[in-house]
Structure formats: C-alpha cells, structure tokens
N, C-alpha and C. Protein backbone atom coordinates (compact mmCIF):
# COMPACT_ATOMS: atom_id res chain seq x y z
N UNK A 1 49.56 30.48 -22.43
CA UNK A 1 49.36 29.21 -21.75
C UNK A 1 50.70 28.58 -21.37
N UNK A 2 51.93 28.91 -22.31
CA UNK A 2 52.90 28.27 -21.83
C UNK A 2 53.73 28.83 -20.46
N UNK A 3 53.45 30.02 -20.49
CA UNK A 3 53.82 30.53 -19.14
C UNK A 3 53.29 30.20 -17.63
N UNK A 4 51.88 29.77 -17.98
CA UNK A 4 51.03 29.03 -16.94
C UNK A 4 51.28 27.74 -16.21
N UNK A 5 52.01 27.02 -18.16
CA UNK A 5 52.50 25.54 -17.70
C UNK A 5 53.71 25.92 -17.27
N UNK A 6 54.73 26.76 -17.23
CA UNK A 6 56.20 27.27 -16.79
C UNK A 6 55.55 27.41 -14.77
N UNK A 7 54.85 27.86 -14.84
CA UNK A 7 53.93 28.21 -13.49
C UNK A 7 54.06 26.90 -12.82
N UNK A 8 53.40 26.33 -13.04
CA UNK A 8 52.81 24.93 -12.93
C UNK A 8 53.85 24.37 -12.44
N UNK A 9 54.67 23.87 -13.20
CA UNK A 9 55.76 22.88 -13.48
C UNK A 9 56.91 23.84 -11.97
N UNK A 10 56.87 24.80 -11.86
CA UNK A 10 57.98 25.78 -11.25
C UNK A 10 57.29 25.65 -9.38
N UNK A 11 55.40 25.53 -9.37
CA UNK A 11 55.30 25.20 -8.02
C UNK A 11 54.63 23.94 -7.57
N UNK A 12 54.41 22.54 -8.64
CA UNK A 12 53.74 22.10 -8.46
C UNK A 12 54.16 21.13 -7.19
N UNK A 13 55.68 20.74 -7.06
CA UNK A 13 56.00 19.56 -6.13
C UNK A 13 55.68 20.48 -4.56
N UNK A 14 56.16 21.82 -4.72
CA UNK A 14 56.20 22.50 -3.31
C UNK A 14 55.37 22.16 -2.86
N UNK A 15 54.12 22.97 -3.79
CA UNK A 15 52.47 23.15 -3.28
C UNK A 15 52.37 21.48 -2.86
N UNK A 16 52.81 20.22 -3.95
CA UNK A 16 51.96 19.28 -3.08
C UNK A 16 52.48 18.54 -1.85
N UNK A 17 53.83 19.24 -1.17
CA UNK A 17 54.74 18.88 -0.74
C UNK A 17 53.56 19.70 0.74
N UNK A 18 52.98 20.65 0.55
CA UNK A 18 53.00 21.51 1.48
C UNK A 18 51.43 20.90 1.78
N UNK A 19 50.51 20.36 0.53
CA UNK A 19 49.53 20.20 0.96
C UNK A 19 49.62 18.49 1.80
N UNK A 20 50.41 17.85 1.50
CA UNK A 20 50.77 16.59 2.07
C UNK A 20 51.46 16.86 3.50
N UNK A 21 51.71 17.71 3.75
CA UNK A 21 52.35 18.21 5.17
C UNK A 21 50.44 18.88 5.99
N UNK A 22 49.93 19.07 5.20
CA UNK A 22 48.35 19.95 6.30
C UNK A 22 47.71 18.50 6.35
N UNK A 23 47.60 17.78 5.02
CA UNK A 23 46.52 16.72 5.03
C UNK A 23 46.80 15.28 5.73
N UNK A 24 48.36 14.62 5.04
CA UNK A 24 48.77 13.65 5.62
C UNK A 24 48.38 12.14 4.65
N UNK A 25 47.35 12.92 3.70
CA UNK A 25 46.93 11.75 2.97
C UNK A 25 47.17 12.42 1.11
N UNK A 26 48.08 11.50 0.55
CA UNK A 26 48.31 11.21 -0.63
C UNK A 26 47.25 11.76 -1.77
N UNK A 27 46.48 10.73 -1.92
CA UNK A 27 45.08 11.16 -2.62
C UNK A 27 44.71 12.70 -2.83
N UNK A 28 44.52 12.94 -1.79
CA UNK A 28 43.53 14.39 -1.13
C UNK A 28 44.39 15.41 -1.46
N UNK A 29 45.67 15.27 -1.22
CA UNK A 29 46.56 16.22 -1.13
C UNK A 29 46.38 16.49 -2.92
N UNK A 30 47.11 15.86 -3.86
CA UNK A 30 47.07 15.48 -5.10
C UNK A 30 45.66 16.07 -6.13
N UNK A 31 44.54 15.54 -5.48
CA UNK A 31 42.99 16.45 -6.01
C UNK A 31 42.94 17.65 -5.65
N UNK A 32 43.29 17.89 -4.03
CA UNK A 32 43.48 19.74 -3.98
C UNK A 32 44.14 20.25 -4.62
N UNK A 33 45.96 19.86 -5.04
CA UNK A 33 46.23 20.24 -5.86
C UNK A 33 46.21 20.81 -7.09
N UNK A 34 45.20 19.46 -7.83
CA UNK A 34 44.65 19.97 -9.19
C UNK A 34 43.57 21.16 -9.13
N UNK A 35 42.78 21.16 -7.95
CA UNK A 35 41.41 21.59 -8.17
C UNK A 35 41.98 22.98 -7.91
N UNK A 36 43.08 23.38 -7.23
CA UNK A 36 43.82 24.63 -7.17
C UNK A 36 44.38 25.30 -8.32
N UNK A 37 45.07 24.56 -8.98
CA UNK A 37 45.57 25.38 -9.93
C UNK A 37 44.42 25.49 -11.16
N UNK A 38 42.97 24.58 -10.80
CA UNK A 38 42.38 24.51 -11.89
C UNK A 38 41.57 26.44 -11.67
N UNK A 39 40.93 26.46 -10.47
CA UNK A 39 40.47 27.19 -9.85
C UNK A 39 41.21 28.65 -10.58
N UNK A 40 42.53 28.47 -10.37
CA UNK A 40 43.56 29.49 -10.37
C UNK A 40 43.66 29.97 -11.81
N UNK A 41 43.70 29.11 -12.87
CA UNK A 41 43.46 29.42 -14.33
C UNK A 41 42.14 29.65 -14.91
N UNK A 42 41.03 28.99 -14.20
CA UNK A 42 39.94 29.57 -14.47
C UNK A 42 39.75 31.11 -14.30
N UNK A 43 39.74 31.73 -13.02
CA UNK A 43 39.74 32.72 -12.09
C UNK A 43 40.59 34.10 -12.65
N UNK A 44 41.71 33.53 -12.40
CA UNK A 44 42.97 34.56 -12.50
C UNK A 44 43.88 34.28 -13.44
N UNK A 45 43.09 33.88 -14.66
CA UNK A 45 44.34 33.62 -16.02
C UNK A 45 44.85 35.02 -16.41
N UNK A 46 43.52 35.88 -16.49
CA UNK A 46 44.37 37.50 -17.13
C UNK A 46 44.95 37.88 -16.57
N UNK A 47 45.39 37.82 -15.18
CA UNK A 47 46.57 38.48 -14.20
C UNK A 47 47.61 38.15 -14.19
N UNK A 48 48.54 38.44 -14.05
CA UNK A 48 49.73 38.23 -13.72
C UNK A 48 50.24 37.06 -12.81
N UNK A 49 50.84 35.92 -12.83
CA UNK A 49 51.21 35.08 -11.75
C UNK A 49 51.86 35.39 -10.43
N UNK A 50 50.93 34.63 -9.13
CA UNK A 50 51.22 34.82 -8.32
C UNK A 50 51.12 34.27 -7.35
N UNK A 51 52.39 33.57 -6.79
CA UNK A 51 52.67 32.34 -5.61
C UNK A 51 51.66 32.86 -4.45
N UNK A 52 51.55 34.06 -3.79
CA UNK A 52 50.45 33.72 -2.66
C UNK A 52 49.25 33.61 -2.90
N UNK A 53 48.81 34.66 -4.28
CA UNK A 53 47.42 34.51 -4.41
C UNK A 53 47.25 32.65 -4.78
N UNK A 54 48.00 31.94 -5.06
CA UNK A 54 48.26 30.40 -5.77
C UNK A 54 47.81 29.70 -4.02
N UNK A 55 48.69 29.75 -2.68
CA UNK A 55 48.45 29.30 -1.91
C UNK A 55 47.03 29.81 -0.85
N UNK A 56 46.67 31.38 -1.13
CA UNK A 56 45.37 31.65 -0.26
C UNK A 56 44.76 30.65 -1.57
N UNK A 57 44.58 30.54 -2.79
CA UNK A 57 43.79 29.27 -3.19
C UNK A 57 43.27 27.89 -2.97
N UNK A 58 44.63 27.20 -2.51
CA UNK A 58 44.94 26.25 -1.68
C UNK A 58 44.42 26.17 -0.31
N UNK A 59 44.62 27.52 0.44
CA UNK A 59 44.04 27.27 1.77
C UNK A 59 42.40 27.24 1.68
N UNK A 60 42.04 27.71 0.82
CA UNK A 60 40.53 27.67 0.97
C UNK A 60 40.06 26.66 0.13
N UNK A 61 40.64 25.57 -0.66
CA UNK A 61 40.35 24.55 -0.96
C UNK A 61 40.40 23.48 0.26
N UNK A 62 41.46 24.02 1.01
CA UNK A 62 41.59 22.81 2.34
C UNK A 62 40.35 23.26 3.61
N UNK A 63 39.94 24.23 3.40
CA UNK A 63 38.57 24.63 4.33
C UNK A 63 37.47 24.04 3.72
N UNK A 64 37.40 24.51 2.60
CA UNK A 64 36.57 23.42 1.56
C UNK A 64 36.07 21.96 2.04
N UNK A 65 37.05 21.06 2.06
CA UNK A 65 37.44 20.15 1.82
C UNK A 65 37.12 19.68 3.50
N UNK A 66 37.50 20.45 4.31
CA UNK A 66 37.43 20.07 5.94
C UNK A 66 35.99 20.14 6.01
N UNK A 67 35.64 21.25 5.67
CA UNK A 67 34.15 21.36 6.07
C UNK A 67 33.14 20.24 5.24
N UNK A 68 33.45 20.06 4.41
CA UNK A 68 32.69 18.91 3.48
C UNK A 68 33.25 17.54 4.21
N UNK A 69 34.26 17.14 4.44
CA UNK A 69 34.41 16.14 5.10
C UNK A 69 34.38 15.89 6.80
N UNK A 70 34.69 16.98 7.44
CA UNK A 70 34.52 16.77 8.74
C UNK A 70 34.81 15.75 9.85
N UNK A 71 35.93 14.87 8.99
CA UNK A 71 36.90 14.02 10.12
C UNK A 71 38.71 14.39 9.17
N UNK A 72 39.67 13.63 10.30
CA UNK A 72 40.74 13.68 10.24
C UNK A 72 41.30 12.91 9.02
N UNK A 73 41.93 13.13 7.67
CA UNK A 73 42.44 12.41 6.71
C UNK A 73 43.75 11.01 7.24
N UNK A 74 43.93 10.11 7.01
CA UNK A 74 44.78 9.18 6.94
C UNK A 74 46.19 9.80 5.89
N UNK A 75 47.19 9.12 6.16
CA UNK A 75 47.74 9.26 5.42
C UNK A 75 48.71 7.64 4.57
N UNK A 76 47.58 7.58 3.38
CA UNK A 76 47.83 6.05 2.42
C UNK A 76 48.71 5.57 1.76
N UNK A 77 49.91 4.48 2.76
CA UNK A 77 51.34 5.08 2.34
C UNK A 77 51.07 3.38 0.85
N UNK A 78 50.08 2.63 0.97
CA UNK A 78 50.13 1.70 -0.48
C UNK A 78 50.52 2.40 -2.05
N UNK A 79 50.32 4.09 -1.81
CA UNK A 79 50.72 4.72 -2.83
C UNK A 79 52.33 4.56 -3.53
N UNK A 80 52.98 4.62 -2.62
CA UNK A 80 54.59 4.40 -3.00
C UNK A 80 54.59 2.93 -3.45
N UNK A 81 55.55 3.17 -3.99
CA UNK A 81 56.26 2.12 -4.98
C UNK A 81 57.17 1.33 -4.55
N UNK A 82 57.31 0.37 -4.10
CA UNK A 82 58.82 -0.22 -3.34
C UNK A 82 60.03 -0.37 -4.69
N UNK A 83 60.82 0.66 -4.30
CA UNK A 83 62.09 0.44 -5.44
C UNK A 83 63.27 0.76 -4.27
N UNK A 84 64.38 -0.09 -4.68
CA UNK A 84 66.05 -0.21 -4.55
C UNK A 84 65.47 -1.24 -3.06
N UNK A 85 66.57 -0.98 -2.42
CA UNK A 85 66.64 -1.77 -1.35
C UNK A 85 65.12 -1.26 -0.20
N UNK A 86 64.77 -2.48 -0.16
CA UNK A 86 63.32 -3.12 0.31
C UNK A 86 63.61 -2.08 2.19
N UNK A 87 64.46 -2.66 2.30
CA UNK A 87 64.57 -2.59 4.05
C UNK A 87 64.43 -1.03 4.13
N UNK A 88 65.19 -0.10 3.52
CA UNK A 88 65.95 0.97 3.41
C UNK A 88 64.36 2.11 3.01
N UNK A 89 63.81 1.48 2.26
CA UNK A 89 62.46 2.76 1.48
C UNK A 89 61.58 1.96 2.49
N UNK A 90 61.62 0.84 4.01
CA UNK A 90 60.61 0.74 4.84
C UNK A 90 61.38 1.74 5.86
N UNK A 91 62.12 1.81 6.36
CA UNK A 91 62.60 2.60 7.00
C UNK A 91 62.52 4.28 6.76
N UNK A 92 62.67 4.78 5.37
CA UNK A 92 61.84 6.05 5.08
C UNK A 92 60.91 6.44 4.93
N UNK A 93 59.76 5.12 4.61
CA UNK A 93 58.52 5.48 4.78
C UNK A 93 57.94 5.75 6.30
N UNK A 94 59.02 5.09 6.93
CA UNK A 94 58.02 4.80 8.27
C UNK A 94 58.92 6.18 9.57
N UNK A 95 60.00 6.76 8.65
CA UNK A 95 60.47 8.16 9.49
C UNK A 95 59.41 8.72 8.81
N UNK A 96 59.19 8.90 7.51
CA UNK A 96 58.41 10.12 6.95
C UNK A 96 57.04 10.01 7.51
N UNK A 97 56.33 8.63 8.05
CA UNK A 97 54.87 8.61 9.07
C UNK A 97 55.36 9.24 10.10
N UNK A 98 56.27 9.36 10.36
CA UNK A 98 56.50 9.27 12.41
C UNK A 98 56.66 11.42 12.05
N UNK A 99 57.21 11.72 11.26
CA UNK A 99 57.02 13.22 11.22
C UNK A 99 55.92 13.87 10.34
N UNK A 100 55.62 12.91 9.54
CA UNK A 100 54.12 13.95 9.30
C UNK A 100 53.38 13.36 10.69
N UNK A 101 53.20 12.12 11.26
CA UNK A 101 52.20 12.09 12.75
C UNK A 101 52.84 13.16 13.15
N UNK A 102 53.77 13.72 13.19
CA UNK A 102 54.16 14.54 14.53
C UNK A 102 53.59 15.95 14.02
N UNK A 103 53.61 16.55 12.97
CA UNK A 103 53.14 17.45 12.45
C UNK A 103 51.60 17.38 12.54
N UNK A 104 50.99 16.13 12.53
CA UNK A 104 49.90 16.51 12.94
C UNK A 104 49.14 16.89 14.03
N UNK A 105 50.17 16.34 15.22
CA UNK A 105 50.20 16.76 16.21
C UNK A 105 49.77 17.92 16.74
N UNK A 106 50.47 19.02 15.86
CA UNK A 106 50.86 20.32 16.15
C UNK A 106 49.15 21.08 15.98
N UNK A 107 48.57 22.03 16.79
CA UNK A 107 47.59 22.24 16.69
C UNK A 107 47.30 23.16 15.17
N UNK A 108 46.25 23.23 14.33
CA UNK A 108 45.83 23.55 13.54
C UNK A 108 46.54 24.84 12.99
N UNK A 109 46.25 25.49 13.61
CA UNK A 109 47.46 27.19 12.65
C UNK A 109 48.68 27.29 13.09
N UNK A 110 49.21 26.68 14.43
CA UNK A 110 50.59 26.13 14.84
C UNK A 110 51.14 25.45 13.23
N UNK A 111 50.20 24.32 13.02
CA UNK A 111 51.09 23.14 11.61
C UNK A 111 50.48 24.08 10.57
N UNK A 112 49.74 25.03 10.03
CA UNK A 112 49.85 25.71 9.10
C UNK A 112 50.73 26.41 8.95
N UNK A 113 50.97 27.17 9.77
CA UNK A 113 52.25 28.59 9.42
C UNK A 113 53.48 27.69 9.24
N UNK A 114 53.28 26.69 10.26
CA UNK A 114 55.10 25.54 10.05
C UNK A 114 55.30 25.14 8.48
N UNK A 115 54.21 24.74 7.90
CA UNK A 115 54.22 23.95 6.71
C UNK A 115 54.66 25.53 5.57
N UNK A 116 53.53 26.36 5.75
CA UNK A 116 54.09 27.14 4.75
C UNK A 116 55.35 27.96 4.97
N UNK A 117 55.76 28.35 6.00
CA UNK A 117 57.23 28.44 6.39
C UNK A 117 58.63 27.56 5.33
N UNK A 118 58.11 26.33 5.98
CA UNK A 118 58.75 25.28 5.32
C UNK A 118 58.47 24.81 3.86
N UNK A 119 57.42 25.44 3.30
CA UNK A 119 57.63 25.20 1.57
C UNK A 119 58.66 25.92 1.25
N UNK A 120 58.92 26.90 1.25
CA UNK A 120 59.88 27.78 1.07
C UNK A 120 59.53 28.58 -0.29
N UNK A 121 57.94 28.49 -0.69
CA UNK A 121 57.72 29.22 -1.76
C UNK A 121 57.20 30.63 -1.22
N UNK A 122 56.86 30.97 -0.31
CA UNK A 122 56.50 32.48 0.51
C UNK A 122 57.89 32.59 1.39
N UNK A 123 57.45 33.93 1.60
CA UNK A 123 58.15 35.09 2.41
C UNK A 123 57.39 34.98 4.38
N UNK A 124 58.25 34.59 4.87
CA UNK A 124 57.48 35.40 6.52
C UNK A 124 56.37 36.36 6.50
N UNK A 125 56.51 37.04 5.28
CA UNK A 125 55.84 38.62 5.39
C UNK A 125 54.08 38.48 4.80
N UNK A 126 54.61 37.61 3.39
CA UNK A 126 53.56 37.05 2.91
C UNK A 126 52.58 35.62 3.65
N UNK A 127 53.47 35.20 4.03
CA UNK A 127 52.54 34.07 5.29
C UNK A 127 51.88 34.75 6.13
N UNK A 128 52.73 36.01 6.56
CA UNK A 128 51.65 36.69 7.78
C UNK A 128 50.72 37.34 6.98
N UNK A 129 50.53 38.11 5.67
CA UNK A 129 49.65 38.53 5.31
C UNK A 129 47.99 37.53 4.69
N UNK A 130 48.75 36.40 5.10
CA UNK A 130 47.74 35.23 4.17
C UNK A 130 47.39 34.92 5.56
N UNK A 131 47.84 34.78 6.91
CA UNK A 131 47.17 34.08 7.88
C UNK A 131 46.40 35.11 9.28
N UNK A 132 47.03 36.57 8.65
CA UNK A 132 46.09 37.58 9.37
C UNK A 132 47.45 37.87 10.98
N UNK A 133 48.77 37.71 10.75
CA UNK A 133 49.10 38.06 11.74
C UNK A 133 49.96 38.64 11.42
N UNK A 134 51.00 39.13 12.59
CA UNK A 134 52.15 39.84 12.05
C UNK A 134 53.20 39.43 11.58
N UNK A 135 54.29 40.00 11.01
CA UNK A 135 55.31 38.78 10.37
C UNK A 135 56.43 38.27 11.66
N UNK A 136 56.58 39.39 12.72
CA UNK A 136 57.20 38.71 13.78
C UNK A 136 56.22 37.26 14.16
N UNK A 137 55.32 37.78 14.56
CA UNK A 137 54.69 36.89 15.29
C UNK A 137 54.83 35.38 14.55
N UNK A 138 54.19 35.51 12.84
CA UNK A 138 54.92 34.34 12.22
C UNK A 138 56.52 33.47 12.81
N UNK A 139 57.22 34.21 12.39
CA UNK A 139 58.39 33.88 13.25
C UNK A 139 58.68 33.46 14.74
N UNK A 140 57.91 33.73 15.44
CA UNK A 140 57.53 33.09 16.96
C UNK A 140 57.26 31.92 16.70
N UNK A 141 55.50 32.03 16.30
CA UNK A 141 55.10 30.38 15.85
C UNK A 141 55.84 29.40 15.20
N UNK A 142 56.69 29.88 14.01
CA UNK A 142 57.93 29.13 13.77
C UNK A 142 58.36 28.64 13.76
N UNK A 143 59.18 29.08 14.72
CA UNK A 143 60.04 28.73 15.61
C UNK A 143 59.56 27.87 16.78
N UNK A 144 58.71 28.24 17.63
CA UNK A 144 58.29 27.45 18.69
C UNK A 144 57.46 26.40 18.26
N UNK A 145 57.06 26.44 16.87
CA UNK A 145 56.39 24.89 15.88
C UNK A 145 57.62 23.80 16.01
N UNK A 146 58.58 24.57 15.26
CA UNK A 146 59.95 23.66 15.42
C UNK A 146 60.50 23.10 16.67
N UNK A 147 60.46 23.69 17.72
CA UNK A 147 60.94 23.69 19.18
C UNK A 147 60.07 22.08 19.10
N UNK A 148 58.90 22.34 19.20
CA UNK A 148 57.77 21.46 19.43
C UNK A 148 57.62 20.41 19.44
N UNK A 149 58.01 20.22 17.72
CA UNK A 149 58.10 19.15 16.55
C UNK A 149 59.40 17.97 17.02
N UNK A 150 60.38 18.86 17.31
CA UNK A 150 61.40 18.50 17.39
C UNK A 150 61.41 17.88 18.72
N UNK A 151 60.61 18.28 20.00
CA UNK A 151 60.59 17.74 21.12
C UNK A 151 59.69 16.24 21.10
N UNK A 152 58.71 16.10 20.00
CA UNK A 152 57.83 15.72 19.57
C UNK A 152 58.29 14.51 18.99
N UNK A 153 59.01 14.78 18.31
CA UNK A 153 59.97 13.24 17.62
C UNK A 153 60.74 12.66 18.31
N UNK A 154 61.41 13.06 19.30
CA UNK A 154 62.51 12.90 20.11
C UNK A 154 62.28 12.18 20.88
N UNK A 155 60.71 12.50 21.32
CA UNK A 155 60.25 11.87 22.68
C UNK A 155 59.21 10.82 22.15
N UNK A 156 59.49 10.55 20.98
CA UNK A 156 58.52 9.36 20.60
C UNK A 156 57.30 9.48 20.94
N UNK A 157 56.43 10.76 21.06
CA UNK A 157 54.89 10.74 21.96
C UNK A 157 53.93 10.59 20.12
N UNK A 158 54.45 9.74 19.52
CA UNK A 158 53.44 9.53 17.82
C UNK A 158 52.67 8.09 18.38
C-alpha cells in the first residue's frame, strides 16, 4: 500500500492539473480524480504501476462523466483563496480563465492530445497509443494545438 501512496503522491497534482485543463471546473476535475485512482486500486492493485494505464482511467471517467452530464462544465474560480497581494492573485486568476477559455476553445481531441502532451507524465508514443493515432501525427496536433492556442490568446477571441 505504501507504494500505491508513493504512486499517488508522485501523479496526483499532474493528473489534476491535466484533468482541470479537459474540464475547466475545479470540483469535477478533483472527484474524477479521486474516483480514478479509486477505480485504479480497486481494479489493478496486483499489477504493477502504471502512468498510462492511470490516465486511459481518467479518460474514461471523463466520458463517463460527459455522457451522464451532457452540457459544458464552468470553471468555479470562488475555490481559490485570496492570499499575498489582492491585485496580483486577480490578475492570475483571470490570465489562468483567459487560457483555460482558450483551451477550451480548441476542438475536443485537438485540447485532449494538447493537455496530455502538456502534463508531461506520458510519452508522444504513449499518447498516441491511448488516443488511437500515430505518434507523428500526435506531434502534428501538438504542435498545431499550440500554433492555435497561441493565436487564440493573442487575438483576444475568449
């Protein structure tokens, strides 16, 4: 068990870093979380640990979760805490809305492959094997997610 909690503790900010980048909302992101790794120790405790089989978990909690809910999540920034200078954590809250809006922007497996790209807990190789494409092609989407994103913020279209 302590290797599980070594597990845990080693992907828990990524994963919710990554599920707060698909969802956009605090809450949701945070319960998938749990219900993932709960899933994951139920399931696959006698095996060996393993970061993709950990995120195809995740992705099918967020299909889950779409299909049971069937509209677009908010993202509920009353969660944060106002600490140090007031002006300074409104100003990061309100870049960090303006790029997750922009990420949401991005059409559906466009902002998937971007997000898990950008956890940085998989491989190109392993993203393409979790999303059914090739690992170049990963790298296209990518890249032209980023192109996107980046044209996307720039041009203020949130």
């Amino acid at each position: 068990m302590s290797e599980y909690r070594a597990f845990y503790e080693q992907h828990k900010d990524k994963l919710f870093a990554y599920l707060m980048r698909m969802t956009g909302n605090y809450d949701l992101s945070g319960e998938i979380m749990q219900e993932s790794f709960t899933r994951y120790l139920e399931h696959y405790r006698h095996q060996s640990l393993s970061v993709p089989l950990l995120y195809t978990i995740v992705r099918h909690a967020l299909f889950d979760n779409a299909r049971a809910q069937r509209r677009k999540t908010q993202l509920e920034a009353n969660h944060e805490a106002a600490v140090g200078n007031p002006e300074h954590t409104m100003m990061v809250r309100e870049e960090y809305r303006r790029v997750l809006s922009a990420i949401q922007s991005l059409d559906r497996d466009d902002r998937e492959i971007l997000v898990l790209a950008t956890s940085g807990d998989l491989s190109y190789q392993e993203i393409a094997s979790l999303v059914g494409l090739s690992e170049a092609n990963v790298k296209v989407k990518v890249h032209r997610s980023r192109l996107k994103l980046k044209r996307i913020i720039h041009a203020g279209d949130l």
